[in-house]
C-alpha atoms as a PDB file:
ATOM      1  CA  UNK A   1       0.000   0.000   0.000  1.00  0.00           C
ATOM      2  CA  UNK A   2       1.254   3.476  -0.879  1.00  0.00           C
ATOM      3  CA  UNK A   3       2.125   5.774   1.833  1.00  0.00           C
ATOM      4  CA  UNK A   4       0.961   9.471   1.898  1.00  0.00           C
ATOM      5  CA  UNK A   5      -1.967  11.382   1.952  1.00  0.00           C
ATOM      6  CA  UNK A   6      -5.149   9.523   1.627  1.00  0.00           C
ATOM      7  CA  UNK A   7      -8.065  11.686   0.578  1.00  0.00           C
ATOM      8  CA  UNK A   8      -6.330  14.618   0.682  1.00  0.00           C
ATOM      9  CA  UNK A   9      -7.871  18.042  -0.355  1.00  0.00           C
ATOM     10  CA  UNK A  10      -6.948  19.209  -4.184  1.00  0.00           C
ATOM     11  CA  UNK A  11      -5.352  22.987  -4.321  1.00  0.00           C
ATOM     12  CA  UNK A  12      -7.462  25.540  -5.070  1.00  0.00           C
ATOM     13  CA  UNK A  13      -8.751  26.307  -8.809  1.00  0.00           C
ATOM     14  CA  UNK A  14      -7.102  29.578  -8.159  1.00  0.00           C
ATOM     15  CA  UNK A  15      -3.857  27.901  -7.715  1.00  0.00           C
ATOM     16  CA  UNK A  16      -4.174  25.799 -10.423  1.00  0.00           C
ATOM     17  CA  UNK A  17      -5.120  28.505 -13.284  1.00  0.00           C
ATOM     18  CA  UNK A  18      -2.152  30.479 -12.001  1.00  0.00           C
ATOM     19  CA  UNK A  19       0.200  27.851 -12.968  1.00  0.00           C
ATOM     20  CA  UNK A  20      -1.043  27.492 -16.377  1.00  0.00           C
ATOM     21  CA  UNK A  21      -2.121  31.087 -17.148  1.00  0.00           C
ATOM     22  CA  UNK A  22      -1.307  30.627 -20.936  1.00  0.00           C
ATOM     23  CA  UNK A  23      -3.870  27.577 -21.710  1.00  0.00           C
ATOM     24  CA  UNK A  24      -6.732  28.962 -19.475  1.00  0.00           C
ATOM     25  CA  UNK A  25      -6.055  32.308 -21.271  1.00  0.00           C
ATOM     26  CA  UNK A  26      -6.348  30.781 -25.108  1.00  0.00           C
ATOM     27  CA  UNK A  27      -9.536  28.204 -23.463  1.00  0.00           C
ATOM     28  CA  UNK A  28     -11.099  31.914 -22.737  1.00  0.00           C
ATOM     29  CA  UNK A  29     -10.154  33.148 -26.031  1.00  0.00           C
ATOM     30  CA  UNK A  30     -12.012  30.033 -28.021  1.00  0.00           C
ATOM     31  CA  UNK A  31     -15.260  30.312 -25.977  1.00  0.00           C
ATOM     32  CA  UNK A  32     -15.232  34.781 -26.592  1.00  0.00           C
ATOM     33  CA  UNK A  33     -15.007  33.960 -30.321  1.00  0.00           C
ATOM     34  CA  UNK A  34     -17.390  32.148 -30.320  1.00  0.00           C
ATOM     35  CA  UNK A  35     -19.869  33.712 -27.956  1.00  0.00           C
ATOM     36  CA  UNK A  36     -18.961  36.288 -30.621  1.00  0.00           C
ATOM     37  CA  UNK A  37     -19.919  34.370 -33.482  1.00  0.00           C
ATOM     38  CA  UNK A  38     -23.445  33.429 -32.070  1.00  0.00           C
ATOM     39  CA  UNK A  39     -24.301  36.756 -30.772  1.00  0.00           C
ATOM     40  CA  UNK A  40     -23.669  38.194 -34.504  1.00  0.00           C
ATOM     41  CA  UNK A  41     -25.165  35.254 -36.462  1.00  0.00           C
ATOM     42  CA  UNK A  42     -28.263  34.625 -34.694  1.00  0.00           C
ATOM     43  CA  UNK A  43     -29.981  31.792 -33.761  1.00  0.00           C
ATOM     44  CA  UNK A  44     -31.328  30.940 -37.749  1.00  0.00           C
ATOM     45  CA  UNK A  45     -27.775  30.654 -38.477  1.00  0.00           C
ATOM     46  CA  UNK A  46     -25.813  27.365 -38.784  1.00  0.00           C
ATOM     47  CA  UNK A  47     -22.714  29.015 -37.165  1.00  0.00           C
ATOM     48  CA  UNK A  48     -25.075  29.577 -34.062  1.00  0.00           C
ATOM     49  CA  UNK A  49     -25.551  25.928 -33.678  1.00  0.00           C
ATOM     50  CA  UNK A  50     -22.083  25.145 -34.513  1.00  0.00           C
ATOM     51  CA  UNK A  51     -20.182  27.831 -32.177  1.00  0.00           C
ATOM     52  CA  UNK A  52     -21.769  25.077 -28.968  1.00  0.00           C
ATOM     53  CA  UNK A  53     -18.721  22.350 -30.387  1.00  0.00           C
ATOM     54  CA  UNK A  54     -16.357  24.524 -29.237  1.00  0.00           C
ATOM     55  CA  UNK A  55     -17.636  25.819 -26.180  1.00  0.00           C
ATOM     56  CA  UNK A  56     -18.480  22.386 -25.021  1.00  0.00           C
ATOM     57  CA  UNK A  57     -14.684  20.825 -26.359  1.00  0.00           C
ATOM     58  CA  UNK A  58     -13.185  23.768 -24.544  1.00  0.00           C
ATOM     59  CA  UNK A  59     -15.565  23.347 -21.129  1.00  0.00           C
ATOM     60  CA  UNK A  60     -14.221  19.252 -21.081  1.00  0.00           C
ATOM     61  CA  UNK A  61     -10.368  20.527 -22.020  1.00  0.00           C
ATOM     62  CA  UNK A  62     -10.712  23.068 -19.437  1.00  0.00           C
ATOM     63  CA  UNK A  63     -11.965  20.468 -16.901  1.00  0.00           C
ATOM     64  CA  UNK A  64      -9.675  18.016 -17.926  1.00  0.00           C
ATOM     65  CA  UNK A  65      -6.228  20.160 -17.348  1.00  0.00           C
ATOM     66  CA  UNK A  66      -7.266  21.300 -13.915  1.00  0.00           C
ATOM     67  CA  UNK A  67      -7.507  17.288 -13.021  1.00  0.00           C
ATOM     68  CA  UNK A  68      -4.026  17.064 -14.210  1.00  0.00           C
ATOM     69  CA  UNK A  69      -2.669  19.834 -12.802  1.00  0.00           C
ATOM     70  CA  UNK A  70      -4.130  18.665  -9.211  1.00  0.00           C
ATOM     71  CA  UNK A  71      -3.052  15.395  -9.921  1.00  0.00           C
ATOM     72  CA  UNK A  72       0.461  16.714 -10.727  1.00  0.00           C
ATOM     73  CA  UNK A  73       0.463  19.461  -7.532  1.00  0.00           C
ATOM     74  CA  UNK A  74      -0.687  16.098  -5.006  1.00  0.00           C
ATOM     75  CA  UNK A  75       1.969  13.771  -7.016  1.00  0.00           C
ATOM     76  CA  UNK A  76       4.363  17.054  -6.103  1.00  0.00           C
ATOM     77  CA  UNK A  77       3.587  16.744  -2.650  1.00  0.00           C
ATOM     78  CA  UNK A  78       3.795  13.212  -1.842  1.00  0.00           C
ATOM     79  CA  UNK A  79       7.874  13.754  -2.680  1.00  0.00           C
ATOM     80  CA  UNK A  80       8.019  16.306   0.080  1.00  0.00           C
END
């Protein structure tokens, strides 16, 4: 069994998105564009109902990169 901290609390989002300022900051970039792109299209517009793929790829890459980051900051720890 591995020593260590069992159930230990993850850092802070905060933390997180402060390590990795450049990928949050280009995730916020792809969902503004295309926030953009619906709010000028309109909802009779194809690019309306296309502009949710990338909000929705960028919600699960955004969610997916803080996991590894907290997995990385507790893997981090346990060498302390």
């Amino acid at each position: 069994m591995r020593s260590g901290r069992h159930g230990a609390a993850r850092p802070p989002v905060g933390v997180l998105i402060q390590q990795d300022r450049v990928d949050f900051a280009l995730f916020a970039l792809i969902i503004v564009v295309a926030l953009l792109s619906m709010v000028f299209s309109g909802p009779g517009s194809a690019v309306f109902w296309l502009a949710f793929v990338p909000i929705i790829a960028t919600g699960v890459l955004v969610f997916r990169r803080i996991e590894h980051l907290s997995r990385l900051e507790l893997r981090d720890a346990d060498f302390l």
